[in-house]
PDB file of N, CA and C in Angstrom:
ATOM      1  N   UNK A   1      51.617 122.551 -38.881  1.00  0.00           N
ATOM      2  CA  UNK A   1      51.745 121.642 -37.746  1.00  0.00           C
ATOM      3  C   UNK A   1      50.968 122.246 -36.575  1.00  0.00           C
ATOM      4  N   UNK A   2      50.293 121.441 -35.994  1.00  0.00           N
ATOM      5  CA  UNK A   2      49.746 121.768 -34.772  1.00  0.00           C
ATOM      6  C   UNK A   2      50.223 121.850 -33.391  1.00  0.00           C
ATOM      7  N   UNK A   3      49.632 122.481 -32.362  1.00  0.00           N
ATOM      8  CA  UNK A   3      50.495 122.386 -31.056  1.00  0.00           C
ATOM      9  C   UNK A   3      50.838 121.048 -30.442  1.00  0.00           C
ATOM     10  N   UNK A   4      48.975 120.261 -30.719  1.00  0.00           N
ATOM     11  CA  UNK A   4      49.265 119.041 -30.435  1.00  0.00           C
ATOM     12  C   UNK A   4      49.953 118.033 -31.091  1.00  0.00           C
ATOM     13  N   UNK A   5      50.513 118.305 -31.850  1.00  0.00           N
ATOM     14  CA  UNK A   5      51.149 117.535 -32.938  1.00  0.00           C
ATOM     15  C   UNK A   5      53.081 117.470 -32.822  1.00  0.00           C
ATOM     16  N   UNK A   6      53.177 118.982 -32.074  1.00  0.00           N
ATOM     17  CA  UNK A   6      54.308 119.597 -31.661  1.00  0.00           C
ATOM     18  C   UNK A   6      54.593 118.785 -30.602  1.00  0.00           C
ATOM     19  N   UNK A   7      53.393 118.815 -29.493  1.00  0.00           N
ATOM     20  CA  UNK A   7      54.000 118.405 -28.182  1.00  0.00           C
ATOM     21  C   UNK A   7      54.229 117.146 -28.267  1.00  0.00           C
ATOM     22  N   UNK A   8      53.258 116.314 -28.932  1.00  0.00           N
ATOM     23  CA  UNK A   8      53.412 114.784 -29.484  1.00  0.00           C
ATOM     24  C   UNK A   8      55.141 114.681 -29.825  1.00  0.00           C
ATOM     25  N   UNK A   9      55.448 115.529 -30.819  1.00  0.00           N
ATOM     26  CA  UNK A   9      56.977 115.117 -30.872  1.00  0.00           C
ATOM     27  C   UNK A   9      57.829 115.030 -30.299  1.00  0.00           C
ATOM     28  N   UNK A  10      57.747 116.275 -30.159  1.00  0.00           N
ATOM     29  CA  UNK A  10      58.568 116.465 -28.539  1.00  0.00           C
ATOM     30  C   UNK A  10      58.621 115.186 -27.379  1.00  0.00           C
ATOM     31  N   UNK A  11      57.837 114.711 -26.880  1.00  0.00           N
ATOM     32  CA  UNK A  11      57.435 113.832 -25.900  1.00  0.00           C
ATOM     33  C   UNK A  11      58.103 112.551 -26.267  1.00  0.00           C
ATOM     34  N   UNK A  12      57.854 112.238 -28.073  1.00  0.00           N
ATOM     35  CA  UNK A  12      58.674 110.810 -28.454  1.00  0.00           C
ATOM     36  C   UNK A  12      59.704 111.021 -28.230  1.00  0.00           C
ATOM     37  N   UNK A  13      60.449 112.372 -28.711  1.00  0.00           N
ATOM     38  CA  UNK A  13      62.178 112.648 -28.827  1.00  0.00           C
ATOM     39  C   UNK A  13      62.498 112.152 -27.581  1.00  0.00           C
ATOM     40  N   UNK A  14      61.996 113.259 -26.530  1.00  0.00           N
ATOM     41  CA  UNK A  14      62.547 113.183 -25.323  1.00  0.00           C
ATOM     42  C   UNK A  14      62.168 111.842 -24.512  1.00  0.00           C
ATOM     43  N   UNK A  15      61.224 111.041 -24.924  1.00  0.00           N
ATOM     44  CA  UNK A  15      61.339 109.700 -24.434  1.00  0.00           C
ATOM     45  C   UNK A  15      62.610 108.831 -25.145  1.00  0.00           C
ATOM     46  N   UNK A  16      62.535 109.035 -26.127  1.00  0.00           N
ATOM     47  CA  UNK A  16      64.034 108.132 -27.260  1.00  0.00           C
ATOM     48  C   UNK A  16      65.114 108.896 -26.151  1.00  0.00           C
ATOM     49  N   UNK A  17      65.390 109.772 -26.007  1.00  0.00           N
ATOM     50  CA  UNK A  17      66.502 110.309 -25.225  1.00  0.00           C
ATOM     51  C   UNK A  17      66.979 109.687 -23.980  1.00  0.00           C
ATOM     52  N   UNK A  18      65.588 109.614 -23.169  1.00  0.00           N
ATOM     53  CA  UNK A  18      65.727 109.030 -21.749  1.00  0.00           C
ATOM     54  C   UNK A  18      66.090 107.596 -22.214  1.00  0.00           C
ATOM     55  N   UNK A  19      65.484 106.799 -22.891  1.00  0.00           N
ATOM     56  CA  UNK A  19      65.352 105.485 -23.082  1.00  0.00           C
ATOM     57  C   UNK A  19      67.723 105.367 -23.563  1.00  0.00           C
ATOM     58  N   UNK A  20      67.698 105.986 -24.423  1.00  0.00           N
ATOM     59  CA  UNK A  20      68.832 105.970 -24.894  1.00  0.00           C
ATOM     60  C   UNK A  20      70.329 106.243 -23.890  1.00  0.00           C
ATOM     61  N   UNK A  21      69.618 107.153 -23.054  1.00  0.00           N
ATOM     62  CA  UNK A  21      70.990 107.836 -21.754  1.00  0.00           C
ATOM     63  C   UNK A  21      70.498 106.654 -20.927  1.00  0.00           C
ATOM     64  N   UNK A  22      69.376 106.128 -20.533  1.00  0.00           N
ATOM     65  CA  UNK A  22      69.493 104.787 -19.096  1.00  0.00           C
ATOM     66  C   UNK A  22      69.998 103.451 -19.669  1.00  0.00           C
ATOM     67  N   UNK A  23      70.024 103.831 -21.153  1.00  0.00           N
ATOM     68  CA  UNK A  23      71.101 102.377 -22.247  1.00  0.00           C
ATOM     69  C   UNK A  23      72.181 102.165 -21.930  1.00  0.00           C
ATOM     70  N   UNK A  24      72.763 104.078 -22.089  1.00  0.00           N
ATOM     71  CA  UNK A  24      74.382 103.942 -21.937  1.00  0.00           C
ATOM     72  C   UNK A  24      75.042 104.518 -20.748  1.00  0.00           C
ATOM     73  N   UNK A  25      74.170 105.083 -19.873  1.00  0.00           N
ATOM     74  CA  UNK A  25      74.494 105.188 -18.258  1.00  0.00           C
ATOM     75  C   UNK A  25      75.581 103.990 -17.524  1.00  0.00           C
ATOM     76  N   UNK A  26      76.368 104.857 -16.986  1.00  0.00           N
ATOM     77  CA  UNK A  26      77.226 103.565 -15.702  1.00  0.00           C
ATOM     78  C   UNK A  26      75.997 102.656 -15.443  1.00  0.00           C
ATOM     79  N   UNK A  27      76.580 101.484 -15.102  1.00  0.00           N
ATOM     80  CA  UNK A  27      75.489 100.348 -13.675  1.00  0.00           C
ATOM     81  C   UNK A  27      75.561 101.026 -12.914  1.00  0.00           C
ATOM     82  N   UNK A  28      76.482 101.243 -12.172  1.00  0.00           N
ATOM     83  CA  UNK A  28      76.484 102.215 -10.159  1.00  0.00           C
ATOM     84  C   UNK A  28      75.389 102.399 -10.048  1.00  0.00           C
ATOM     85  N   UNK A  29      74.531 102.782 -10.880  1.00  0.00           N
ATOM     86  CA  UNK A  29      73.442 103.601 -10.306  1.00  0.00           C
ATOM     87  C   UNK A  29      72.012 103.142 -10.243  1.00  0.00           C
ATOM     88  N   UNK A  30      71.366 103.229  -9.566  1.00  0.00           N
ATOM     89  CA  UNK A  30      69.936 102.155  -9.208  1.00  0.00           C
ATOM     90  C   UNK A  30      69.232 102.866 -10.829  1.00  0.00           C
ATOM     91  N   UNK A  31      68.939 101.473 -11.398  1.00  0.00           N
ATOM     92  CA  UNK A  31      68.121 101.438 -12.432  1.00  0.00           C
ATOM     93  C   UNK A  31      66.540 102.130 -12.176  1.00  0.00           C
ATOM     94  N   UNK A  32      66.321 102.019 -11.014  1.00  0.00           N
ATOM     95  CA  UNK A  32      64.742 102.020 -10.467  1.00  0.00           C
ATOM     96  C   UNK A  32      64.822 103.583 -10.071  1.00  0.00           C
ATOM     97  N   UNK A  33      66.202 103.790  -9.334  1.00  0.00           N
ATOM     98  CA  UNK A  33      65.927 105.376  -9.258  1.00  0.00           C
ATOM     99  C   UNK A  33      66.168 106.584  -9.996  1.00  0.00           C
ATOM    100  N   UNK A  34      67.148 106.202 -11.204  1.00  0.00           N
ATOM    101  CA  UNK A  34      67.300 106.549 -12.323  1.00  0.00           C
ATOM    102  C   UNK A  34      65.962 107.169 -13.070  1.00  0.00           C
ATOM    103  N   UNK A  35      64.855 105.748 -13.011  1.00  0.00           N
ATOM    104  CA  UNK A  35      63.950 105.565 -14.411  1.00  0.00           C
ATOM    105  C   UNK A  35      63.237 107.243 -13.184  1.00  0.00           C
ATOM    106  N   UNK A  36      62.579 106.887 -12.194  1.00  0.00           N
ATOM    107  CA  UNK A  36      61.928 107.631 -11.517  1.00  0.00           C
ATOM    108  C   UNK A  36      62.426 109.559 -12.059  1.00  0.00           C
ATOM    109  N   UNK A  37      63.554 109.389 -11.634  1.00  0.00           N
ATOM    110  CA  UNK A  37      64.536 111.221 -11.874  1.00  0.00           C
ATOM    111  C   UNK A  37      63.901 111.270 -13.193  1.00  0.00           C
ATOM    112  N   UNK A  38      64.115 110.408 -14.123  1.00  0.00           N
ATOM    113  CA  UNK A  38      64.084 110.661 -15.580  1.00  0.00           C
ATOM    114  C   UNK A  38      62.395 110.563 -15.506  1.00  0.00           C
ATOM    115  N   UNK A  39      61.369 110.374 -15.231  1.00  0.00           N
ATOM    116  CA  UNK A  39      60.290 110.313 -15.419  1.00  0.00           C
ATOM    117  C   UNK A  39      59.355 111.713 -14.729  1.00  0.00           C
ATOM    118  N   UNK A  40      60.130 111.877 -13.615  1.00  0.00           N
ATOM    119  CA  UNK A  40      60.177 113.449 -12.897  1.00  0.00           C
ATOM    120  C   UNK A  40      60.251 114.393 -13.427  1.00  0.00           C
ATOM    121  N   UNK A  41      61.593 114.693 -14.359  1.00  0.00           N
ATOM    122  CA  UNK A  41      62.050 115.650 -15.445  1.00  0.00           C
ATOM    123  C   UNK A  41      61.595 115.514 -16.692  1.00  0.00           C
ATOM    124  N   UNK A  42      60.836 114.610 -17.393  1.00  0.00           N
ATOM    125  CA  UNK A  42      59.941 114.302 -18.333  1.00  0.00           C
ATOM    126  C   UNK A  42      58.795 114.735 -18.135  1.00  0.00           C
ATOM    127  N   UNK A  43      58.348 115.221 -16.609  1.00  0.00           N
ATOM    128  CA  UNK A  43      56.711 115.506 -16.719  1.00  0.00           C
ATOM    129  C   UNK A  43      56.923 117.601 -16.358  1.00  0.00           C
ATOM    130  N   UNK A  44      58.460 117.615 -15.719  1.00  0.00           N
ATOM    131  CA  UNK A  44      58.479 119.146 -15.792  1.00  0.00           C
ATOM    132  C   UNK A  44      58.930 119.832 -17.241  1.00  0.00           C
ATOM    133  N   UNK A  45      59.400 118.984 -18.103  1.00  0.00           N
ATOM    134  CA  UNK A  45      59.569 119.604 -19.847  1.00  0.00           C
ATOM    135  C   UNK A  45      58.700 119.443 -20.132  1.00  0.00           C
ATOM    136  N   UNK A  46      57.745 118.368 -20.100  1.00  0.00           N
ATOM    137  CA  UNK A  46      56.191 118.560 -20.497  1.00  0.00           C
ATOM    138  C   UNK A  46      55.592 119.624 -20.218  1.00  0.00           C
ATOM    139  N   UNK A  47      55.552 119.659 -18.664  1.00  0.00           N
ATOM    140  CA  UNK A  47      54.295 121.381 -18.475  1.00  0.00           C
ATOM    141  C   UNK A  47      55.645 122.195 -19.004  1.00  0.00           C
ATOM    142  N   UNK A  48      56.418 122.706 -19.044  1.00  0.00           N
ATOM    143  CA  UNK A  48      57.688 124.002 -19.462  1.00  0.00           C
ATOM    144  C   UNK A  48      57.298 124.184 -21.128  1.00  0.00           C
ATOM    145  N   UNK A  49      57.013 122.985 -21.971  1.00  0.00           N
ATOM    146  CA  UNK A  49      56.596 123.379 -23.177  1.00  0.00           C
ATOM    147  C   UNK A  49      54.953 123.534 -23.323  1.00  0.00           C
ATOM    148  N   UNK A  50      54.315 122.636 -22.497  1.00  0.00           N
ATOM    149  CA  UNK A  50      52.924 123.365 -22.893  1.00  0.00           C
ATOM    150  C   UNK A  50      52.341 124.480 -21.956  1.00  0.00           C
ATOM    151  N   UNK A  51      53.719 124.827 -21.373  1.00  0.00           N
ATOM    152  CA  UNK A  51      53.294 126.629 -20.556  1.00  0.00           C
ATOM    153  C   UNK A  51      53.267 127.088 -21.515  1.00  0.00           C
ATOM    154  N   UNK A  52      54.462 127.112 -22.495  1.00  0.00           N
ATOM    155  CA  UNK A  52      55.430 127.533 -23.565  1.00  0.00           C
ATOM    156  C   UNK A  52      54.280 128.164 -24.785  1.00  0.00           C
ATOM    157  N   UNK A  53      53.785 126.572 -25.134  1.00  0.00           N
ATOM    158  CA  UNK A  53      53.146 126.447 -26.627  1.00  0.00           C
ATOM    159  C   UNK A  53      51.773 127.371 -26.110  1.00  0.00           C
ATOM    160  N   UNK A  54      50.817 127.179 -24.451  1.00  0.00           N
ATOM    161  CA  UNK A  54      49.799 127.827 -24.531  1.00  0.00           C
ATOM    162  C   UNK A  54      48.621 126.709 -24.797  1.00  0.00           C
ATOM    163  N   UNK A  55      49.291 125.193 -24.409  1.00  0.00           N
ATOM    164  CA  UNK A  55      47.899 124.344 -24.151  1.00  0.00           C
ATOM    165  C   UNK A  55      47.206 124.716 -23.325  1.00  0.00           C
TER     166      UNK A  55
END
């Protein structure tokens, strides 16, 4: 398996994840500012694993 092939996975999981927790999240909470946090913390596990892997 490759790195890029690695990070590729990674990226689907953790998108299925986000997609799956803003499914079953309370309402209370702004849908719009939700997606944003979760799209924030999706781009700092991105660089944290390809510090990681050495892209």
């Amino acid at each position: 398996m490759t790195n890029a092939n690695f990070v590729k996975g990674m990226g689907i999981g953790i998108a299925t994840g986000i997609a799956l927790g803003m499914a079953m999240a309370p309402r209370k909470r702004s849908g719009k500012r939700m997606a944003g946090k979760a799209i924030k913390a999706f781009g700092e596990v991105v660089d944290n694993i390809s510090h990681v892997v050495g892209i």
